[in-house]
C-alpha atoms as a PDB file:
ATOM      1  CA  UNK A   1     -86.035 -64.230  88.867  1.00  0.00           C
ATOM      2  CA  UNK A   2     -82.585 -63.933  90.532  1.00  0.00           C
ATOM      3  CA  UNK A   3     -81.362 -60.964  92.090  1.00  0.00           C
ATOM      4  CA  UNK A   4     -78.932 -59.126  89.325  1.00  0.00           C
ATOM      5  CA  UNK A   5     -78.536 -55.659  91.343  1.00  0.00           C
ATOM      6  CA  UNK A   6     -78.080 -54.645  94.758  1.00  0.00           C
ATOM      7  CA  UNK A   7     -79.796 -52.279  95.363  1.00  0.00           C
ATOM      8  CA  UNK A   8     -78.845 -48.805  97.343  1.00  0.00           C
ATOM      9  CA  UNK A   9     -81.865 -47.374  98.542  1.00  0.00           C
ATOM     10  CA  UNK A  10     -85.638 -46.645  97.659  1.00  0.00           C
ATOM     11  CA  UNK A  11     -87.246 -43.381  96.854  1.00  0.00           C
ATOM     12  CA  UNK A  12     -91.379 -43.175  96.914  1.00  0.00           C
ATOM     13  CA  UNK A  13     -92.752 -41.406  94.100  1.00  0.00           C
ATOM     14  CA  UNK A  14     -95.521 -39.061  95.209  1.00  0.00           C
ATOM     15  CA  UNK A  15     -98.482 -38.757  92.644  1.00  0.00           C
ATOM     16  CA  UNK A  16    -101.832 -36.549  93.310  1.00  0.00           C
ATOM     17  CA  UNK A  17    -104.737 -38.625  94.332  1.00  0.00           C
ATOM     18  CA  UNK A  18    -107.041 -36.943  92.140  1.00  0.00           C
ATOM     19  CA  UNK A  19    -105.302 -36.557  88.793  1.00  0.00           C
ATOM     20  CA  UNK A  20    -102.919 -39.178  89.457  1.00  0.00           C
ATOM     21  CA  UNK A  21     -99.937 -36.355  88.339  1.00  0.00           C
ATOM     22  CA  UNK A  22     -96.281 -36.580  89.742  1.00  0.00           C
ATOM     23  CA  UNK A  23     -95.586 -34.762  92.714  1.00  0.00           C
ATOM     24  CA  UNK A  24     -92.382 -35.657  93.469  1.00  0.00           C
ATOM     25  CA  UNK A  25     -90.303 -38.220  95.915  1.00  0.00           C
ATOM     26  CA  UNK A  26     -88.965 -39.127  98.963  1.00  0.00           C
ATOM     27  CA  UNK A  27     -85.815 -40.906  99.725  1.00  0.00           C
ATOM     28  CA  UNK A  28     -85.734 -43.780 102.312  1.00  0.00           C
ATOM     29  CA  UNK A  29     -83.652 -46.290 103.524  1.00  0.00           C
ATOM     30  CA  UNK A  30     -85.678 -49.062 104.980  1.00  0.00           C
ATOM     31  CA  UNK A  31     -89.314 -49.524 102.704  1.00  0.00           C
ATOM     32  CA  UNK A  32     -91.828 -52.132 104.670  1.00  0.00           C
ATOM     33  CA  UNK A  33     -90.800 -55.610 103.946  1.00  0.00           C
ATOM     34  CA  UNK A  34     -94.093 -56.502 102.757  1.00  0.00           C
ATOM     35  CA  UNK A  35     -94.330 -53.506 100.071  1.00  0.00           C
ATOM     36  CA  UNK A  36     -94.445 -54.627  96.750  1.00  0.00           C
ATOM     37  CA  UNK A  37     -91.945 -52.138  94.471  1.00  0.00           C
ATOM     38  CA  UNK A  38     -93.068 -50.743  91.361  1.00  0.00           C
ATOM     39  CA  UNK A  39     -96.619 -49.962  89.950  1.00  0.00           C
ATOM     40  CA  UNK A  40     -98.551 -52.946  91.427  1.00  0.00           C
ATOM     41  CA  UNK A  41     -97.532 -51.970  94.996  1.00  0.00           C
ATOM     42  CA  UNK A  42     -99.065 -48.494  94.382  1.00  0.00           C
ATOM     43  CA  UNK A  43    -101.177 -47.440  97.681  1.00  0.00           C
ATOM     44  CA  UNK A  44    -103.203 -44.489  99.269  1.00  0.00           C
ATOM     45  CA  UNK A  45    -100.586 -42.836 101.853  1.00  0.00           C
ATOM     46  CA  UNK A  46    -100.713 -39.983 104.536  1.00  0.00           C
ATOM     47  CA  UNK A  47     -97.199 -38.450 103.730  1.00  0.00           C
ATOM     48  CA  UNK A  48     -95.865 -35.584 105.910  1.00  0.00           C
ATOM     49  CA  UNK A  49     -92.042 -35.247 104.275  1.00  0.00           C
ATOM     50  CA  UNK A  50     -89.917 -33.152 102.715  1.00  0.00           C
ATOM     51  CA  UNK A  51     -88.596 -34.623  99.150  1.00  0.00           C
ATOM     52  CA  UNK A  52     -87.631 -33.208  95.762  1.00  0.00           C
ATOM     53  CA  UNK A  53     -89.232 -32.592  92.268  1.00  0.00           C
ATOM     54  CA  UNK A  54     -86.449 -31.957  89.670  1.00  0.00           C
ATOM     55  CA  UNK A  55     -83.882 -29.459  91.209  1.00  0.00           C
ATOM     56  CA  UNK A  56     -86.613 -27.925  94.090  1.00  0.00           C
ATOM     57  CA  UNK A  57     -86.804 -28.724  97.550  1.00  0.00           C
ATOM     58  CA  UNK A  58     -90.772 -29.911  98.469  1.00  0.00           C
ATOM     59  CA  UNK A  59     -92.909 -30.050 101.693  1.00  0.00           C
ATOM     60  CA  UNK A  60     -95.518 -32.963 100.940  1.00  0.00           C
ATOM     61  CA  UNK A  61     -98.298 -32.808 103.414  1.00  0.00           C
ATOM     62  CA  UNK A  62    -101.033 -34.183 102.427  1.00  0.00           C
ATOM     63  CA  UNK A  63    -102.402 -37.751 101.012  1.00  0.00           C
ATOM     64  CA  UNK A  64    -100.387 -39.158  97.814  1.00  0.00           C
ATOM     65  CA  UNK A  65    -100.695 -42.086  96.147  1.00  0.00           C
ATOM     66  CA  UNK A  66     -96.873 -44.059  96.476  1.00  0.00           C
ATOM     67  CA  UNK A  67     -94.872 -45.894  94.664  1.00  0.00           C
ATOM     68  CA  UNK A  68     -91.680 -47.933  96.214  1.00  0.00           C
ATOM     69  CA  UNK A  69     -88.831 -47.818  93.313  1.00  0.00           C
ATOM     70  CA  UNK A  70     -85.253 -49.310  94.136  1.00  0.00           C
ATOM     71  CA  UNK A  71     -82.503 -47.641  93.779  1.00  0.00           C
ATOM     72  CA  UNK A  72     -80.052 -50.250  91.646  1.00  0.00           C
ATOM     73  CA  UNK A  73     -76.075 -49.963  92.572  1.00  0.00           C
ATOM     74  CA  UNK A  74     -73.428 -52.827  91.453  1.00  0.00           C
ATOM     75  CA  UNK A  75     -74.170 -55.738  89.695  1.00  0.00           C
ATOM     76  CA  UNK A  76     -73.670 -58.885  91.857  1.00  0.00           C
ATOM     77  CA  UNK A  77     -71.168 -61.751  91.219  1.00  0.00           C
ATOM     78  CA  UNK A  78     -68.814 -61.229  88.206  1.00  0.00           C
ATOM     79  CA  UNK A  79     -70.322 -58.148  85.525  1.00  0.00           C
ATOM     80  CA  UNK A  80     -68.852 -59.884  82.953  1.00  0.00           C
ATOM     81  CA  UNK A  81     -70.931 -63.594  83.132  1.00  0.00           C
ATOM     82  CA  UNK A  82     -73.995 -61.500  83.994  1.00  0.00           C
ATOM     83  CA  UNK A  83     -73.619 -59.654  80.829  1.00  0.00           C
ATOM     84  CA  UNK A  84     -72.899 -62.333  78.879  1.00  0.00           C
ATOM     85  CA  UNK A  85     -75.725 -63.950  79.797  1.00  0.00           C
ATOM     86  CA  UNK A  86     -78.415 -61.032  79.324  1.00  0.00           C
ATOM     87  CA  UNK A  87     -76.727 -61.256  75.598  1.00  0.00           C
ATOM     88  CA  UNK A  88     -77.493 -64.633  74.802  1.00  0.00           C
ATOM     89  CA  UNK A  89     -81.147 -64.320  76.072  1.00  0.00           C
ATOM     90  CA  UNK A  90     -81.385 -61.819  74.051  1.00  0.00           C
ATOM     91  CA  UNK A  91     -80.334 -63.978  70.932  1.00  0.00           C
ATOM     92  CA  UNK A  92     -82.030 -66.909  71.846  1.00  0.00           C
ATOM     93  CA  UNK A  93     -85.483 -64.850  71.864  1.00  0.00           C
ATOM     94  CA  UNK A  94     -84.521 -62.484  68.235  1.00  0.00           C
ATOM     95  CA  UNK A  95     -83.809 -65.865  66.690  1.00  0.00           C
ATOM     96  CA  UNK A  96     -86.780 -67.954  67.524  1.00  0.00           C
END
């Protein structure tokens, strides 16, 4: 799959390791280069950070199961062609 966004950072998401409930997340700016983003690259963490859950400011302290989501920014190479292309994919597979 080619690369469509660049992306601007990477937050963690922060769930409970018990009930597997949101906690909140963490912003970073340079994830592991061998961490897989998004629910399959989910792992048991140690986390001692301070983050945010919806407008409040969190201490997280404790272990948290993480999540690596990108941040997406500008679409790369010319918007236009890129959305025109997304478009007819999207014909081609409603009009089988």
């Amino acid at each position: 799959m080619q690369k469509i966004f660049q992306h601007i950072g990477y937050h963690l998401d922060l769930y409970c390791k018990h009930t597997s409930k949101y906690q909140g997340s963490v912003t970073i700016d340079n994830p592991d280069t061998d961490r897989v983003p998004g629910y399959h690259g989910r792992k048991l963490e140690t986390i001692n950070a301070t983050g945010r859950k919806g407008t409040k400011t969190i201490t997280f302290n404790h272990d948290y199961i993480t999540e690596l989501v990108p941040l997406c920014g500008r679409i790369v190479g010319d918007r236009f062609a890129t959305l025109q292309q997304a478009r007819m994919r999207e014909v081609a597979i409603q009009g089988k």
